[in-house]
PDB file of N, CA and C in Angstrom:
ATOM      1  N   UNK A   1      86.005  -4.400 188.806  1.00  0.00           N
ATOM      2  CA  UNK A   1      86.290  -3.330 187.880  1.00  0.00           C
ATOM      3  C   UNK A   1      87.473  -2.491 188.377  1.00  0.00           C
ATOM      4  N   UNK A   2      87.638  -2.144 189.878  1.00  0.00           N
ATOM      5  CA  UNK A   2      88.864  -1.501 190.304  1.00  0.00           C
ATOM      6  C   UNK A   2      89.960  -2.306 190.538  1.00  0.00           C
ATOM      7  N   UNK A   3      89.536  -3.732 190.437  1.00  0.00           N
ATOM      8  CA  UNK A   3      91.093  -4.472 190.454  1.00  0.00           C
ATOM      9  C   UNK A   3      91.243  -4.028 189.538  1.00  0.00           C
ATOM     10  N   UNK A   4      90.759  -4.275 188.242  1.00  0.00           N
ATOM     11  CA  UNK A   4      91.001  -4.202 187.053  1.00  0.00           C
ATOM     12  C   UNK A   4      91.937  -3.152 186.398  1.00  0.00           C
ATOM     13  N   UNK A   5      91.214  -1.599 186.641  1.00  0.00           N
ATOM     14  CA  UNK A   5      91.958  -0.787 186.073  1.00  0.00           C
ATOM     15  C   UNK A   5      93.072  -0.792 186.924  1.00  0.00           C
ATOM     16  N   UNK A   6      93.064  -1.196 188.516  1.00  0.00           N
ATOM     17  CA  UNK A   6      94.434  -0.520 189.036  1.00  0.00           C
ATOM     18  C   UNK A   6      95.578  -1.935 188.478  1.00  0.00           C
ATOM     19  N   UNK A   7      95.152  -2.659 188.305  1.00  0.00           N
ATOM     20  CA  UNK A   7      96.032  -3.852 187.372  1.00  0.00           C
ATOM     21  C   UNK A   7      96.521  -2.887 186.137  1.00  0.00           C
ATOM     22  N   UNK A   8      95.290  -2.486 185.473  1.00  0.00           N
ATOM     23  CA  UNK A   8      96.219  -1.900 184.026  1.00  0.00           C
ATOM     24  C   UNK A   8      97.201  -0.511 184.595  1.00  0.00           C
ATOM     25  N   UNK A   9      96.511   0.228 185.234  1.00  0.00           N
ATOM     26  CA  UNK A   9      97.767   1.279 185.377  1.00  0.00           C
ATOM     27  C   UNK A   9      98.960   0.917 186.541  1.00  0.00           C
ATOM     28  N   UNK A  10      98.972  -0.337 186.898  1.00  0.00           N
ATOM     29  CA  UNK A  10     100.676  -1.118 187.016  1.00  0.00           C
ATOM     30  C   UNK A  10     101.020  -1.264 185.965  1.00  0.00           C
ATOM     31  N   UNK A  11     100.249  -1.596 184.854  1.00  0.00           N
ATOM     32  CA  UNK A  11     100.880  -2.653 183.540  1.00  0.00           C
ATOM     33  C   UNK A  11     101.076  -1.249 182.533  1.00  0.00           C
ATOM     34  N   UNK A  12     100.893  -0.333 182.869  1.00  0.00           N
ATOM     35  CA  UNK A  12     100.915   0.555 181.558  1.00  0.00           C
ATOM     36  C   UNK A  12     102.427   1.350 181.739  1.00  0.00           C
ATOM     37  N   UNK A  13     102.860   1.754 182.831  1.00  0.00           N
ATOM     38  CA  UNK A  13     104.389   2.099 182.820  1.00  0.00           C
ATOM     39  C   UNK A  13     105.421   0.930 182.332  1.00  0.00           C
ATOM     40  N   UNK A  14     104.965   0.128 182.572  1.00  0.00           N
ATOM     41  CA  UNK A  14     106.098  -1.133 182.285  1.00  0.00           C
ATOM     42  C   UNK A  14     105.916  -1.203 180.380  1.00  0.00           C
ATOM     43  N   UNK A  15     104.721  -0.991 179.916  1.00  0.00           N
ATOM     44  CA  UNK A  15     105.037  -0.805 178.506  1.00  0.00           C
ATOM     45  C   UNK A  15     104.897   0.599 177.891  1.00  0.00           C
ATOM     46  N   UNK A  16     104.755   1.625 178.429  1.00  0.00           N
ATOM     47  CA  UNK A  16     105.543   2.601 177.727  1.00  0.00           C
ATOM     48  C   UNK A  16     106.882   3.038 178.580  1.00  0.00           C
ATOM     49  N   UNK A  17     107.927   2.354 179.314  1.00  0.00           N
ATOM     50  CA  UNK A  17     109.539   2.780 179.191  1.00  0.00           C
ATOM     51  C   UNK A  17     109.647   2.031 178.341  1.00  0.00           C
ATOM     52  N   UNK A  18     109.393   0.610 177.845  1.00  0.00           N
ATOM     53  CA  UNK A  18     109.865  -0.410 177.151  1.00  0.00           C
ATOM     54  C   UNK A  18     109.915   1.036 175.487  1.00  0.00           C
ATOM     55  N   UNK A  19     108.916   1.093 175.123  1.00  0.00           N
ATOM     56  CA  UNK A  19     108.445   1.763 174.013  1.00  0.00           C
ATOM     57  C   UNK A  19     109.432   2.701 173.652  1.00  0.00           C
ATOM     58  N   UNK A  20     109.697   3.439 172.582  1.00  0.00           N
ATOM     59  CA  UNK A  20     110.518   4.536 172.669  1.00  0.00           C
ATOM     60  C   UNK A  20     109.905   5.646 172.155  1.00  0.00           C
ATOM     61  N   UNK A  21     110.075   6.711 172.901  1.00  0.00           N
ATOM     62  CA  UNK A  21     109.362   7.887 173.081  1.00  0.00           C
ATOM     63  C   UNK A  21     108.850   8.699 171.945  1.00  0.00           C
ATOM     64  N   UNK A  22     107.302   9.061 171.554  1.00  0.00           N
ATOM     65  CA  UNK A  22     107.115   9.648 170.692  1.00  0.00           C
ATOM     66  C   UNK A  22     107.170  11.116 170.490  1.00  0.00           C
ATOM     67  N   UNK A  23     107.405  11.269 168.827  1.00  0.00           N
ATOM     68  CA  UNK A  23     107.873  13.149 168.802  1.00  0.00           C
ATOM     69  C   UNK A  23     106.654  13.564 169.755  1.00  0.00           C
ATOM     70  N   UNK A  24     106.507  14.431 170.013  1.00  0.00           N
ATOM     71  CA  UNK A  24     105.271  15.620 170.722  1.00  0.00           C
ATOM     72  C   UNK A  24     105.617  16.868 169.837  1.00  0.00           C
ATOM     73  N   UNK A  25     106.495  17.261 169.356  1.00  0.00           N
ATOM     74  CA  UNK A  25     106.289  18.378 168.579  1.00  0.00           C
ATOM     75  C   UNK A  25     107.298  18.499 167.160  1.00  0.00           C
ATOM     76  N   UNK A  26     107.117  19.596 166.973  1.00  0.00           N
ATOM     77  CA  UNK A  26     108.056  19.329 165.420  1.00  0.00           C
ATOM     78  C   UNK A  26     109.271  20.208 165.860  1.00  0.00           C
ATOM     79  N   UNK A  27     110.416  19.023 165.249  1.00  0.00           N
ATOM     80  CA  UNK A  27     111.427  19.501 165.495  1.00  0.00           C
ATOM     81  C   UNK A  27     112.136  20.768 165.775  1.00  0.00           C
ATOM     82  N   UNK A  28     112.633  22.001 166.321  1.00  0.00           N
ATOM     83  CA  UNK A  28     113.590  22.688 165.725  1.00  0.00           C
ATOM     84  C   UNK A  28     114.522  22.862 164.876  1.00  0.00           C
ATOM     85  N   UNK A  29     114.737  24.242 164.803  1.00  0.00           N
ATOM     86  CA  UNK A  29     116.079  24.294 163.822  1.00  0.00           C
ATOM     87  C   UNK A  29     117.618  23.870 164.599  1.00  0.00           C
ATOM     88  N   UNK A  30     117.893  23.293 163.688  1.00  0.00           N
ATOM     89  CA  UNK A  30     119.436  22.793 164.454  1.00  0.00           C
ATOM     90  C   UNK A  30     119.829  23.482 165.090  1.00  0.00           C
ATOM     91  N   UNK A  31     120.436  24.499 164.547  1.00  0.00           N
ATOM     92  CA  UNK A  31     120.936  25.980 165.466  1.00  0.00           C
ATOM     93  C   UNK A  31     120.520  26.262 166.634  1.00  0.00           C
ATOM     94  N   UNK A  32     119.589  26.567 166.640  1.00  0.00           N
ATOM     95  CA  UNK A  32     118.488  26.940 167.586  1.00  0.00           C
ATOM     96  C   UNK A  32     118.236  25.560 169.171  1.00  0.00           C
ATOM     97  N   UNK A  33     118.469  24.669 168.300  1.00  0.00           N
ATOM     98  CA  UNK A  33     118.416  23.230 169.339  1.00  0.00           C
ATOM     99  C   UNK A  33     119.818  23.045 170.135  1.00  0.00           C
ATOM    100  N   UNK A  34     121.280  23.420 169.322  1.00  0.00           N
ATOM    101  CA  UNK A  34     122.425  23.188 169.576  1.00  0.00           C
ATOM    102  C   UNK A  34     122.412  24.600 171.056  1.00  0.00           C
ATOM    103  N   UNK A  35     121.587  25.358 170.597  1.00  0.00           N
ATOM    104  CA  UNK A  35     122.137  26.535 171.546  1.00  0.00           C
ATOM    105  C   UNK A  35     121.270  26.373 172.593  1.00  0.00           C
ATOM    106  N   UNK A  36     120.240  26.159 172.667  1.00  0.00           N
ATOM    107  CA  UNK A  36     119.345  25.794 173.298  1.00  0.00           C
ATOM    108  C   UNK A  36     119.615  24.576 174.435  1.00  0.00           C
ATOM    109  N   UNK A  37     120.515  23.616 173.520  1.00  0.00           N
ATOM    110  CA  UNK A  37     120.602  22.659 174.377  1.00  0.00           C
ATOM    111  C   UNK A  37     122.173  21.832 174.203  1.00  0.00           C
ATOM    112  N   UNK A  38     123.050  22.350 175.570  1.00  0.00           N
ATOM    113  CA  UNK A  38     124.377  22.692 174.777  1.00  0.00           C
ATOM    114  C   UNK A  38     124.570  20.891 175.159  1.00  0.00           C
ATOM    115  N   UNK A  39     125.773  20.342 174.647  1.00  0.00           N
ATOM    116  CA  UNK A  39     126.089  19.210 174.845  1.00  0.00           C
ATOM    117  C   UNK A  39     125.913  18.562 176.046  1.00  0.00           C
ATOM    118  N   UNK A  40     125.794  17.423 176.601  1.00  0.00           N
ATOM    119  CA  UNK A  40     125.782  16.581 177.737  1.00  0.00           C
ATOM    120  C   UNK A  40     126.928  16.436 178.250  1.00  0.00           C
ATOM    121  N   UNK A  41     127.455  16.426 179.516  1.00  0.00           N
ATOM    122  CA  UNK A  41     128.805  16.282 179.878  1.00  0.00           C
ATOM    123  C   UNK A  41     129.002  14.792 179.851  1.00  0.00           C
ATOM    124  N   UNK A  42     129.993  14.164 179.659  1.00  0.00           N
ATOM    125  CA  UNK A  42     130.539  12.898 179.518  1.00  0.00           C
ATOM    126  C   UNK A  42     129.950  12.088 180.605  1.00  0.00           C
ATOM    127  N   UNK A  43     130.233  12.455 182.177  1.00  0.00           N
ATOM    128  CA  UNK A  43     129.533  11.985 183.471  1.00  0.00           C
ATOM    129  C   UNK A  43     128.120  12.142 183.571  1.00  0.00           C
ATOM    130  N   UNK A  44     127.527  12.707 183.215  1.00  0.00           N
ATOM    131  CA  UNK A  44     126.033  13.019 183.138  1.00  0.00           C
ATOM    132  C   UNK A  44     124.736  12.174 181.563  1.00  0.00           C
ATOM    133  N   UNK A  45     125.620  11.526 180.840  1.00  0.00           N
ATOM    134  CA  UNK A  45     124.764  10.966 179.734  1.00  0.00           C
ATOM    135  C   UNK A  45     124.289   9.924 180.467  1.00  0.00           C
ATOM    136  N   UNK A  46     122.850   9.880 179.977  1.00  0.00           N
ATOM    137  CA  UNK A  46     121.816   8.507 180.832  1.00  0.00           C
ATOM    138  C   UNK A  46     120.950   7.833 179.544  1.00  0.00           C
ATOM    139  N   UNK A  47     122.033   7.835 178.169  1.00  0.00           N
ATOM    140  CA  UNK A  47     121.565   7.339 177.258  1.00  0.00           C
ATOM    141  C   UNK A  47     121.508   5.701 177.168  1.00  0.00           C
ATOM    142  N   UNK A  48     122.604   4.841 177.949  1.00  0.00           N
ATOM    143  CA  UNK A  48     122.585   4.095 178.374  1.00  0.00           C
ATOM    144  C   UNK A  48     121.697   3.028 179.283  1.00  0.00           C
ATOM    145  N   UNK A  49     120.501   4.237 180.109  1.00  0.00           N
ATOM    146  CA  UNK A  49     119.765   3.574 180.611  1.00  0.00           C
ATOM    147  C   UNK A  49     118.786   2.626 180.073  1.00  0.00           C
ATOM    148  N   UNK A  50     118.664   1.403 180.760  1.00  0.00           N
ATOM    149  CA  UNK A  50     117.168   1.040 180.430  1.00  0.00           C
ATOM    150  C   UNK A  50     115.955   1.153 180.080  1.00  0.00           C
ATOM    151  N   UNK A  51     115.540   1.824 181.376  1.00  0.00           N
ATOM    152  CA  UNK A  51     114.545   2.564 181.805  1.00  0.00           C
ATOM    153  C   UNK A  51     114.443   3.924 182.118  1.00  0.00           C
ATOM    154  N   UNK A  52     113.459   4.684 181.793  1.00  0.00           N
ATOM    155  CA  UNK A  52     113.319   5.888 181.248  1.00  0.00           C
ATOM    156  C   UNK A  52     113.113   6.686 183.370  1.00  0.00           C
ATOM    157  N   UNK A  53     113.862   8.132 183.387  1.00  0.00           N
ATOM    158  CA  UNK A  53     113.510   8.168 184.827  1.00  0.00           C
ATOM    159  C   UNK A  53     112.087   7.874 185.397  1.00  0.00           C
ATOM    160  N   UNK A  54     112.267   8.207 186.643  1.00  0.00           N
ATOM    161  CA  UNK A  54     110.740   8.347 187.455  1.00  0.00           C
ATOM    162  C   UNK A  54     110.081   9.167 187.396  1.00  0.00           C
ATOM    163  N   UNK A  55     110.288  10.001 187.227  1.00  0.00           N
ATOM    164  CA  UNK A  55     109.182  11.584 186.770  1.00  0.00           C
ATOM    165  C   UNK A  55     108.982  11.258 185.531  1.00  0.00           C
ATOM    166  N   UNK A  56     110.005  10.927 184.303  1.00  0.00           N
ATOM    167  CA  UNK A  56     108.663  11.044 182.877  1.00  0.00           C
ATOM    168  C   UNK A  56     108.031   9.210 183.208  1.00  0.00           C
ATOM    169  N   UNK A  57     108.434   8.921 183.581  1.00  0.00           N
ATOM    170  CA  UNK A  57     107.191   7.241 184.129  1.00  0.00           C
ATOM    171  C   UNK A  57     106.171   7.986 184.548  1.00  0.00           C
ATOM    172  N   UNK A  58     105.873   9.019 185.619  1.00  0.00           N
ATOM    173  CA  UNK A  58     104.924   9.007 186.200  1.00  0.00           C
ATOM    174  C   UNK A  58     104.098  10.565 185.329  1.00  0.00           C
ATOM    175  N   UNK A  59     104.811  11.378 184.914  1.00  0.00           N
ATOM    176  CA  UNK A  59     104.252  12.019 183.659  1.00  0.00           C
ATOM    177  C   UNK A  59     103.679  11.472 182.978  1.00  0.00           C
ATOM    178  N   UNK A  60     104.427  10.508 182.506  1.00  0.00           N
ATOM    179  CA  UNK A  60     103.182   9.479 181.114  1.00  0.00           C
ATOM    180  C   UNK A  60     101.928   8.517 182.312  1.00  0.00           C
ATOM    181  N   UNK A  61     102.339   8.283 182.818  1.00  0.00           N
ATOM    182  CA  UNK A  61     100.716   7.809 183.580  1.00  0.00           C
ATOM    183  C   UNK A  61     100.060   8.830 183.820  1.00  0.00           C
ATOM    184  N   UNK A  62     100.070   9.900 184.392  1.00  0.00           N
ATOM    185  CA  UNK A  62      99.426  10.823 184.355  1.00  0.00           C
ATOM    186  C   UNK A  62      98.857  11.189 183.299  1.00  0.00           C
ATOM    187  N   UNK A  63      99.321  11.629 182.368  1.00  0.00           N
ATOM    188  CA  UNK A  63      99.012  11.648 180.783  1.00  0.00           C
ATOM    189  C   UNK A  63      97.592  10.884 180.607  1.00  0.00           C
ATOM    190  N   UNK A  64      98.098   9.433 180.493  1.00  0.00           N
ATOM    191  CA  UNK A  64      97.334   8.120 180.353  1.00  0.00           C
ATOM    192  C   UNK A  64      95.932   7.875 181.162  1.00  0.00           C
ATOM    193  N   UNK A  65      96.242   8.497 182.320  1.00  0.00           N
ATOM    194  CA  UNK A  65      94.869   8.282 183.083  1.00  0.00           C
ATOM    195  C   UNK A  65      94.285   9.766 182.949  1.00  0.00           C
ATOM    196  N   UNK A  66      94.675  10.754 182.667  1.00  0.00           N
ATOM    197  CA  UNK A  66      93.696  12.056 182.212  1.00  0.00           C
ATOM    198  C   UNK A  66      93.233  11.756 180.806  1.00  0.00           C
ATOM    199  N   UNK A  67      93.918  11.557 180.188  1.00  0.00           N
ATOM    200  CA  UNK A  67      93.324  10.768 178.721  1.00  0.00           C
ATOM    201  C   UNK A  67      92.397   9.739 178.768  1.00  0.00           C
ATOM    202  N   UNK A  68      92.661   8.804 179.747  1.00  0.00           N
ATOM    203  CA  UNK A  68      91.478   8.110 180.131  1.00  0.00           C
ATOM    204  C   UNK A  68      90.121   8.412 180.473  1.00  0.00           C
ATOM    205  N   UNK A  69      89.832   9.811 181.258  1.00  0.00           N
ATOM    206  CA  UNK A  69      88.861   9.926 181.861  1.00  0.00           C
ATOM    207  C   UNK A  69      88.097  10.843 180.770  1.00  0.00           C
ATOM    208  N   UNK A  70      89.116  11.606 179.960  1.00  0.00           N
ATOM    209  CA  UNK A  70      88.652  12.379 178.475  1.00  0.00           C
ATOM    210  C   UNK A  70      88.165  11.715 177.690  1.00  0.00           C
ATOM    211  N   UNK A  71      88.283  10.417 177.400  1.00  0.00           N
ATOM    212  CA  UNK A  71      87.790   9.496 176.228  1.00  0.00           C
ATOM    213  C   UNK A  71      86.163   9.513 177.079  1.00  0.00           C
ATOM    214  N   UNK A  72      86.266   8.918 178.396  1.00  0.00           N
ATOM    215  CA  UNK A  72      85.424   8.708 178.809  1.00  0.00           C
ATOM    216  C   UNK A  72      83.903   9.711 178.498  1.00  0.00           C
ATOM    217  N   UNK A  73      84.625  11.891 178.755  1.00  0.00           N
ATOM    218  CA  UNK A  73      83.750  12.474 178.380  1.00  0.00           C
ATOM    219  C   UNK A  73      83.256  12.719 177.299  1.00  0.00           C
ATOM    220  N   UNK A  74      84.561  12.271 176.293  1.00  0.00           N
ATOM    221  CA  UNK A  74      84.195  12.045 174.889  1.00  0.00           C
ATOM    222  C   UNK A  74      83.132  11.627 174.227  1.00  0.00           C
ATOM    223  N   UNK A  75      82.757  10.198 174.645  1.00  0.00           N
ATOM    224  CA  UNK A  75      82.110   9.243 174.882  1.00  0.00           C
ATOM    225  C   UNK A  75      80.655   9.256 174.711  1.00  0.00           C
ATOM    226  N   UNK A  76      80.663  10.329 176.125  1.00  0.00           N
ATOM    227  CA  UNK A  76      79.332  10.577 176.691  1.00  0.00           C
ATOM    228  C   UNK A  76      78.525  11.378 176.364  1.00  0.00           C
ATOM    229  N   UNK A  77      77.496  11.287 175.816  1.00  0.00           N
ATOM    230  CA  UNK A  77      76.437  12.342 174.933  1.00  0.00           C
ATOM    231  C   UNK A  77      76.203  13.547 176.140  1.00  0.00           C
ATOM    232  N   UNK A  78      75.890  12.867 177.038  1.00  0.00           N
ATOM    233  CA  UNK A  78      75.108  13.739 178.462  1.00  0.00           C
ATOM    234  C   UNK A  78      76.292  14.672 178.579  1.00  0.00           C
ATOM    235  N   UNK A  79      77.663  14.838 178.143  1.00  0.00           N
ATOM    236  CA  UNK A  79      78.155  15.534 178.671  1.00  0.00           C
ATOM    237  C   UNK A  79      78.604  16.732 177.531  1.00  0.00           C
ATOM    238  N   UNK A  80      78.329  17.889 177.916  1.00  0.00           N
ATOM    239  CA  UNK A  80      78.392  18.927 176.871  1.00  0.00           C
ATOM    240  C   UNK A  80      79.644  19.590 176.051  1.00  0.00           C
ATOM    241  N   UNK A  81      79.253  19.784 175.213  1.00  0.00           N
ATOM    242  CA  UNK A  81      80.475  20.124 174.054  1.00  0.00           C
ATOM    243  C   UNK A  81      81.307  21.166 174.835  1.00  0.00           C
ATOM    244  N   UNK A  82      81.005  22.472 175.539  1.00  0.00           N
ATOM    245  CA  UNK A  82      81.732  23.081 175.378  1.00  0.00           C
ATOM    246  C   UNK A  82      82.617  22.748 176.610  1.00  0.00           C
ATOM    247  N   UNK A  83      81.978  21.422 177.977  1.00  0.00           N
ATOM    248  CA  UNK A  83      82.550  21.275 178.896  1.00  0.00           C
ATOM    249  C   UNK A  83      84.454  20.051 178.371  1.00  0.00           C
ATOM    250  N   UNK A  84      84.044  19.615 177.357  1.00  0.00           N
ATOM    251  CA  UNK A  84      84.607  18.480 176.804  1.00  0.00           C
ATOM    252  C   UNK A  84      85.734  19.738 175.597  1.00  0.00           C
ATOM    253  N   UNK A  85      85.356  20.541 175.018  1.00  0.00           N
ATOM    254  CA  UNK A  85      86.311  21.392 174.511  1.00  0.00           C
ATOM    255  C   UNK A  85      87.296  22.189 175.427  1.00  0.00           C
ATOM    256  N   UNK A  86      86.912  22.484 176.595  1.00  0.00           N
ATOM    257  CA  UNK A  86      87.863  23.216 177.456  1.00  0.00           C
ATOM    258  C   UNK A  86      88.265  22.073 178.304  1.00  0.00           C
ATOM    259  N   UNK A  87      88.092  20.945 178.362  1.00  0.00           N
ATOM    260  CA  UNK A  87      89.294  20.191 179.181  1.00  0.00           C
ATOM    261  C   UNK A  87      90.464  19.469 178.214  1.00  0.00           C
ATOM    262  N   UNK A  88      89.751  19.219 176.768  1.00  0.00           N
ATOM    263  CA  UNK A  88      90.709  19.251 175.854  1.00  0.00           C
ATOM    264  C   UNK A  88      91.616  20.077 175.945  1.00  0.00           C
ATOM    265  N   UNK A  89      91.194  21.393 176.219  1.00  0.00           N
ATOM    266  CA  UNK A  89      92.444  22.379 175.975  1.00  0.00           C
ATOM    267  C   UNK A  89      93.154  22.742 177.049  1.00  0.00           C
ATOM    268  N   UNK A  90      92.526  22.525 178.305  1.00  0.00           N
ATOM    269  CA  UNK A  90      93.258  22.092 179.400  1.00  0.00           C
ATOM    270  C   UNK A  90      94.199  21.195 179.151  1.00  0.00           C
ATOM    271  N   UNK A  91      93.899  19.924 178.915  1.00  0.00           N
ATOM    272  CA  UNK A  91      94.909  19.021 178.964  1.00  0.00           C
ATOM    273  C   UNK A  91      96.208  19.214 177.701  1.00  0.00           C
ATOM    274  N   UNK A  92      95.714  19.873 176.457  1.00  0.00           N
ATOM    275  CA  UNK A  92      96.789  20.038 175.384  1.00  0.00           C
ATOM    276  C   UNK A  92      97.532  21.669 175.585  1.00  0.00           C
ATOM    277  N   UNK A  93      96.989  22.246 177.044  1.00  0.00           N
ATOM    278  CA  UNK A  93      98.271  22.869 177.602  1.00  0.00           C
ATOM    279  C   UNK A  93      99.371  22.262 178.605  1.00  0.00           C
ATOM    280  N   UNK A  94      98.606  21.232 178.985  1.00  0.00           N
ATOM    281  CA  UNK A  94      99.831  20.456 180.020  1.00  0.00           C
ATOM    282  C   UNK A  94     100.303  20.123 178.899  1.00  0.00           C
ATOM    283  N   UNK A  95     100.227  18.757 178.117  1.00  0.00           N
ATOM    284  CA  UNK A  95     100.980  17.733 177.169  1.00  0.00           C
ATOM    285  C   UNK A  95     101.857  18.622 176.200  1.00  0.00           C
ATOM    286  N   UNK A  96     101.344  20.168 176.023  1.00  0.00           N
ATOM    287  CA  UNK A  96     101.960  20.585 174.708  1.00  0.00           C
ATOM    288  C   UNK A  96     101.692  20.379 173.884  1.00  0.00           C
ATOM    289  N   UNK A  97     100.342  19.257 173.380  1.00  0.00           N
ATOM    290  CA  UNK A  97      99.977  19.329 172.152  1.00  0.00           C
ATOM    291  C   UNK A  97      98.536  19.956 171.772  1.00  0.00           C
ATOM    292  N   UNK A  98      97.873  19.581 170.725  1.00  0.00           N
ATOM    293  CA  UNK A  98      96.857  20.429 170.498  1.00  0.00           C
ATOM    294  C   UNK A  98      95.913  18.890 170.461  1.00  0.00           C
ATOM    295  N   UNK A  99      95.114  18.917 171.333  1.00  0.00           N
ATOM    296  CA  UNK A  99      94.042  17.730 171.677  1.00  0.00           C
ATOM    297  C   UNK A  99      93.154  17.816 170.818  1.00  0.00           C
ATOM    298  N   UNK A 100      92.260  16.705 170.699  1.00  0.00           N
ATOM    299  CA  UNK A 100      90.983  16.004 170.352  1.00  0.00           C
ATOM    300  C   UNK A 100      90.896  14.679 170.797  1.00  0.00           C
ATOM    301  N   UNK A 101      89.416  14.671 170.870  1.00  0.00           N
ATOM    302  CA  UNK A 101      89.039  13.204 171.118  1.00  0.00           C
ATOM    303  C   UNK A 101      89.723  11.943 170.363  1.00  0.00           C
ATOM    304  N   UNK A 102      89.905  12.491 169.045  1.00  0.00           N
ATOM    305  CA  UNK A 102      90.580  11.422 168.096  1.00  0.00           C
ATOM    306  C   UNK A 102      91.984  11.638 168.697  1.00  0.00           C
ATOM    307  N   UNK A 103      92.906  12.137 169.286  1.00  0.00           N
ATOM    308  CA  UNK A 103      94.286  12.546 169.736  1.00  0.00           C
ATOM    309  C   UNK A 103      94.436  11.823 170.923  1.00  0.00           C
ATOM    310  N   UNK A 104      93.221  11.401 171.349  1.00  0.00           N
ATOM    311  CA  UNK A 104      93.736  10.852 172.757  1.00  0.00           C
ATOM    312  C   UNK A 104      93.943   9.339 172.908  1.00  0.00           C
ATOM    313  N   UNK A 105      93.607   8.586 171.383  1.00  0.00           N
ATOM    314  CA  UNK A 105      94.188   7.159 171.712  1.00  0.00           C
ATOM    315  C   UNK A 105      95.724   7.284 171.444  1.00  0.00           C
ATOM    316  N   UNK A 106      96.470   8.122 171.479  1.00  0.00           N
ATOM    317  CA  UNK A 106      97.875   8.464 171.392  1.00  0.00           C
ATOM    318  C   UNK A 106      98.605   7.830 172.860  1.00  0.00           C
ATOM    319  N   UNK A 107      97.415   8.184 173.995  1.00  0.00           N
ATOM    320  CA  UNK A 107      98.142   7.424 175.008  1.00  0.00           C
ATOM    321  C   UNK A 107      97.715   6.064 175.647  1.00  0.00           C
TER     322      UNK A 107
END
């Protein structure tokens, strides 16, 4: 069973860089995005890359295996509503989004 999962979380970075990245929130206003986020310098664009850096690789596993262990409390009758509502909202203050059990096959 622990080969197992540590097999899938090798195999799960290799298919989400492949993937291309989903919204997490709703857009801004142009304006607001342009100023916010002024152009890329010519030497510095990494739009070109392949593969997505090493910190959001290991952000999204992280993600993936806290989502993992949430489905898990999801799951579980024995484990109580209000303990399973506040790690939801734990975790949809890291991610930035607004969690549920149904939200978490997202990763």
């Amino acid at each position: 069973m622990r080969v197992c999962l540590f097999a899938f979380l090798l195999v799960v970075p290799l298919g989400l860089s492949s993937a291309p990245a989903l919204a997490q929130k709703a857009p801004a206003a142009p304006a607001a995005a342009a100023a916010a986020n002024p152009p890329t310098p010519e030497w510095r664009r990494t739009d070109g890359y392949r593969f997505p850096a090493l910190a959001d690789s290991v952000r999204r596993l992280q993600y993936t295996t806290l989502a993992m262990q949430l489905r898990e409390y999801c799951a579980d009758r024995r484990v109580s509503d209000d303990f399973v509502r506040e790690r939801l909202q734990r975790f949809g203050r890291i991610t930035g989004r607004a969690e549920t059990c149904a939200s978490l096959r997202d990763y």
